[in-house]
C-alpha atoms as a PDB file:
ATOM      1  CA  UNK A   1     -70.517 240.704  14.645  1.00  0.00           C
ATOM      2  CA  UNK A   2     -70.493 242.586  11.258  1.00  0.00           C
ATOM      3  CA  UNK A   3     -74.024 240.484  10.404  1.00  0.00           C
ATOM      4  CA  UNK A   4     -75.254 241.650  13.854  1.00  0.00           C
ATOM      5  CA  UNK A   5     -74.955 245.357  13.237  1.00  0.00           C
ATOM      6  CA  UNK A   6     -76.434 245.182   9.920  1.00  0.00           C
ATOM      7  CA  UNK A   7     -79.190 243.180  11.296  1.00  0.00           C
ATOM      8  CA  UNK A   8     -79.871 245.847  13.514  1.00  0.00           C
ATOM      9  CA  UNK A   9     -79.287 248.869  11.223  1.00  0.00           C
ATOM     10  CA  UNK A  10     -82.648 247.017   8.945  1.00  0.00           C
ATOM     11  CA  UNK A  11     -84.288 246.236  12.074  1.00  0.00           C
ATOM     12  CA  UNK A  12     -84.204 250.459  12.276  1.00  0.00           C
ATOM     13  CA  UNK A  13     -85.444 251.063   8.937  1.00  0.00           C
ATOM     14  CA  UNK A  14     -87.901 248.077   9.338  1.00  0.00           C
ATOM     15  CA  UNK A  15     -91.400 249.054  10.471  1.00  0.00           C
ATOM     16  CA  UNK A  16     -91.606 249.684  13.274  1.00  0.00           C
ATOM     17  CA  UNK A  17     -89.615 253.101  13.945  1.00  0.00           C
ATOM     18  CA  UNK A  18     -92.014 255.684  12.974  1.00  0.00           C
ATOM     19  CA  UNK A  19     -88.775 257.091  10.668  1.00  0.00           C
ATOM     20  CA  UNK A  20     -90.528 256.327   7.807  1.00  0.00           C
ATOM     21  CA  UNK A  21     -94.065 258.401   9.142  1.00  0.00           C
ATOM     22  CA  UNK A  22     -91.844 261.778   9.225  1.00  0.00           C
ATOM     23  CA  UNK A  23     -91.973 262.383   6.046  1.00  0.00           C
ATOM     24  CA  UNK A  24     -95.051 264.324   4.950  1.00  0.00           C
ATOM     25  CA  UNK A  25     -94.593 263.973   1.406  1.00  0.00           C
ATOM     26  CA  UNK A  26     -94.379 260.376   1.173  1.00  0.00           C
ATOM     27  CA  UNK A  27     -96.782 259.383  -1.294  1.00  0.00           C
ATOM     28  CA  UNK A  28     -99.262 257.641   1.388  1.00  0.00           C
ATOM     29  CA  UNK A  29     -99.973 261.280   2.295  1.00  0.00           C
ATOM     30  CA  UNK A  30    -103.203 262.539   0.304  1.00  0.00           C
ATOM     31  CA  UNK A  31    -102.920 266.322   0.041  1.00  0.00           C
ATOM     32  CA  UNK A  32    -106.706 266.041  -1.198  1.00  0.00           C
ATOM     33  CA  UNK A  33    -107.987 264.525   2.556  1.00  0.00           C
ATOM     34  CA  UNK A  34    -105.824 267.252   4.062  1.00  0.00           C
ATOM     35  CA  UNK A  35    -107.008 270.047   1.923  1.00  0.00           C
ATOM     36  CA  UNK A  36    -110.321 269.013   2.858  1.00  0.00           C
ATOM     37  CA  UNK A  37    -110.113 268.561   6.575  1.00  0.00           C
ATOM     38  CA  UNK A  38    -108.256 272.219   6.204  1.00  0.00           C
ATOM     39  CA  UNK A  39    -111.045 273.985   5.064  1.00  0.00           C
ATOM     40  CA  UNK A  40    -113.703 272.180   7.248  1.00  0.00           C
ATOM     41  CA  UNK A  41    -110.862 273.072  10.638  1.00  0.00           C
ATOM     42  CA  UNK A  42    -108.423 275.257  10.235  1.00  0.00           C
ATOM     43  CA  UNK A  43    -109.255 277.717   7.527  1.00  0.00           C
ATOM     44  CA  UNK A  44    -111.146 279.407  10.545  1.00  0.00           C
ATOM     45  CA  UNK A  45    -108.175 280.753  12.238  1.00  0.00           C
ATOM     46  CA  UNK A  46    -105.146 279.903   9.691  1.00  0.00           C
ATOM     47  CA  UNK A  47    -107.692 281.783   6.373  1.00  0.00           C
ATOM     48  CA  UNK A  48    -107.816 280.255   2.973  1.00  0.00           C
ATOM     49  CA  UNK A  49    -104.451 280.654   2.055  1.00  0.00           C
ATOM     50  CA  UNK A  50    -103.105 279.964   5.273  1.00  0.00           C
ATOM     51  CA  UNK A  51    -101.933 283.447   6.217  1.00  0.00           C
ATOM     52  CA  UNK A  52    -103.311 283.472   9.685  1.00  0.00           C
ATOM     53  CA  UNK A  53    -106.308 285.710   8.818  1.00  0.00           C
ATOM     54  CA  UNK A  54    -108.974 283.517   8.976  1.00  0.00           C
ATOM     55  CA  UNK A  55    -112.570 284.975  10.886  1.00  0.00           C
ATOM     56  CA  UNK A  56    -110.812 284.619  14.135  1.00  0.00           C
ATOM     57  CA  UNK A  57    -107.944 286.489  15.293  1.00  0.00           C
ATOM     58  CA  UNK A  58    -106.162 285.587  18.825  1.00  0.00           C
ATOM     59  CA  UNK A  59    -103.170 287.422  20.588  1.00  0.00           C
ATOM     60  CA  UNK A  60    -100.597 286.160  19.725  1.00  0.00           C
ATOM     61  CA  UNK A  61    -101.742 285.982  16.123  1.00  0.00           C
ATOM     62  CA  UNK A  62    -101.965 282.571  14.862  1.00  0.00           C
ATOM     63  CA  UNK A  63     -98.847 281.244  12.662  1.00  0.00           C
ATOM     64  CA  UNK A  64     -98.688 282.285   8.541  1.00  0.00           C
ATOM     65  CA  UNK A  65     -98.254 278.553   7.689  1.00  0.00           C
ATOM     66  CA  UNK A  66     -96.791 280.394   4.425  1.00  0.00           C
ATOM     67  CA  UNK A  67     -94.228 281.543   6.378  1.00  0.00           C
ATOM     68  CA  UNK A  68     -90.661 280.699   5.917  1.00  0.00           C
ATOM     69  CA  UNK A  69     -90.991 280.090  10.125  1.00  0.00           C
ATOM     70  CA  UNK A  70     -93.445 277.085   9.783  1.00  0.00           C
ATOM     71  CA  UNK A  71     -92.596 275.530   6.419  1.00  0.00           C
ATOM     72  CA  UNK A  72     -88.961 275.132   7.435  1.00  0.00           C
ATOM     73  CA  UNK A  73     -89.968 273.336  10.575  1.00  0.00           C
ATOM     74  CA  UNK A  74     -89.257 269.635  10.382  1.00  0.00           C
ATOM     75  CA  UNK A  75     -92.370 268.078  10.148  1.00  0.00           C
ATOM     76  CA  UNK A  76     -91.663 266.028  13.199  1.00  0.00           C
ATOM     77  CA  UNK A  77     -92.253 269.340  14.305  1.00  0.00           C
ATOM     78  CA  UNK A  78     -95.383 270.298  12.952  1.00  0.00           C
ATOM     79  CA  UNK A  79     -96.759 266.930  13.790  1.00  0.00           C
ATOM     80  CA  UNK A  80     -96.374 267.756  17.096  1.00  0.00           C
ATOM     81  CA  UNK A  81     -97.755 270.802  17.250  1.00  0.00           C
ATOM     82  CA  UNK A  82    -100.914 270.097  15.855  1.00  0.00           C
ATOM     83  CA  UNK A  83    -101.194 266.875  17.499  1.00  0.00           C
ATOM     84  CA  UNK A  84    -100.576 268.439  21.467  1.00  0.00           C
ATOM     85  CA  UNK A  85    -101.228 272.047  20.689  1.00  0.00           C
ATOM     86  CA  UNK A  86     -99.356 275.029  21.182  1.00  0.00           C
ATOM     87  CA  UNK A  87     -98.768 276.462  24.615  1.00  0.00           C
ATOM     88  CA  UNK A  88     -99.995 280.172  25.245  1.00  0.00           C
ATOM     89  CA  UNK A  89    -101.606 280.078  21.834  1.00  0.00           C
ATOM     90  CA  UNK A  90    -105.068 279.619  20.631  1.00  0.00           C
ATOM     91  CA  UNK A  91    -103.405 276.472  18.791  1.00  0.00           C
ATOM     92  CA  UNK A  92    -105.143 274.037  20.855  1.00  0.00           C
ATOM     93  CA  UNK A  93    -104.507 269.844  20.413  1.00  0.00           C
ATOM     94  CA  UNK A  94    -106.525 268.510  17.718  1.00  0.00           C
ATOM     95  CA  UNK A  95    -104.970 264.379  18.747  1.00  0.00           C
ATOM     96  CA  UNK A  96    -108.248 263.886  20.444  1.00  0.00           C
ATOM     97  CA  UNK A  97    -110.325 265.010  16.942  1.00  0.00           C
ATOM     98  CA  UNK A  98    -107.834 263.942  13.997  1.00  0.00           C
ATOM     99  CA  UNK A  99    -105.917 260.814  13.591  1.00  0.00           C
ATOM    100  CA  UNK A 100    -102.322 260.955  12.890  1.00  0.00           C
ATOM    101  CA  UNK A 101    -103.200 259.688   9.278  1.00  0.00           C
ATOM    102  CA  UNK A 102    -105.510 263.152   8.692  1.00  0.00           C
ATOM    103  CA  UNK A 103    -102.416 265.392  10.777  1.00  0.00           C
ATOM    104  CA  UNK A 104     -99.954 263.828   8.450  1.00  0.00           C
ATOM    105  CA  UNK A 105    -102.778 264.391   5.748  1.00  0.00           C
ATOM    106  CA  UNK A 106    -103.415 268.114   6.536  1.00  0.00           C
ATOM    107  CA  UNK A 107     -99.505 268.781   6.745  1.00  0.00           C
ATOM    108  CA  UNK A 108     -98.785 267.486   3.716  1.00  0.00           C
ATOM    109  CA  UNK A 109    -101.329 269.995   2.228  1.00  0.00           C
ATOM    110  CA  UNK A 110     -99.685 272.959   4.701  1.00  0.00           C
ATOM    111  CA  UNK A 111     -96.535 272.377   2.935  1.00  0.00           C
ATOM    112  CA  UNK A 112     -98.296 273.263  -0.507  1.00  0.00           C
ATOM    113  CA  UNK A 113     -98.995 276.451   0.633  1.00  0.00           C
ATOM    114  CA  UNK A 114     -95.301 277.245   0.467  1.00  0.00           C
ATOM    115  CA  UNK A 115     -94.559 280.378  -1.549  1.00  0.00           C
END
């Protein structure tokens, strides 16, 4: 029974889970790709250093990705965001225009914009 459990603990760590695709900074994650796709998609609305005051300004204002609100988000959490949008927001889904490689990509360069 013992062998079972283990079994099925590595079958959970074993591909397969996704566990191992929450975490943005894993070293698969090229901050470069993401920095790019930034500036050619979201620097529009989120500005150059992510502030929210890019050349388009919504109500409600769009999130300070500097902020001590979005970089403690898990980034399960961000993923998601980005990936289905944002209800009420400008923060519409990008899923259909990024793959979750470039998401993962451009929130691994969001976190560098941490204070």
């Amino acid at each position: 029974m013992k062998e079972v459990l283990i079994g099925v603990a590595l079958l959970a760590f074993a591909g397969g889970s996704g566990v191992k695709d929450l975490t943005v900074t894993s070293p698969e994650r090229d901050t470069v790709s993401g920095r790019e796709i930034y500036s050619n998609i979201c620097i529009r609305c989120h500005g150059i250093d992510g502030k929210g005051q890019g050349q388009m300004q919504f109500t409600p204002p769009v999130a300070d990705l500097t902020s001590p609100a979005v970089q403690s988000k898990l980034d399960a959490r961000l993923f998601k965001t980005v990936h289905d949008g944002k209800s009420n927001t400008a923060m519409g889904a990008w899923r259909e225009a990024l793959s979750d490689d470039e998401i993962w990509d451009v929130l691994a360069y969001v976190r560098t914009l941490a204070p």
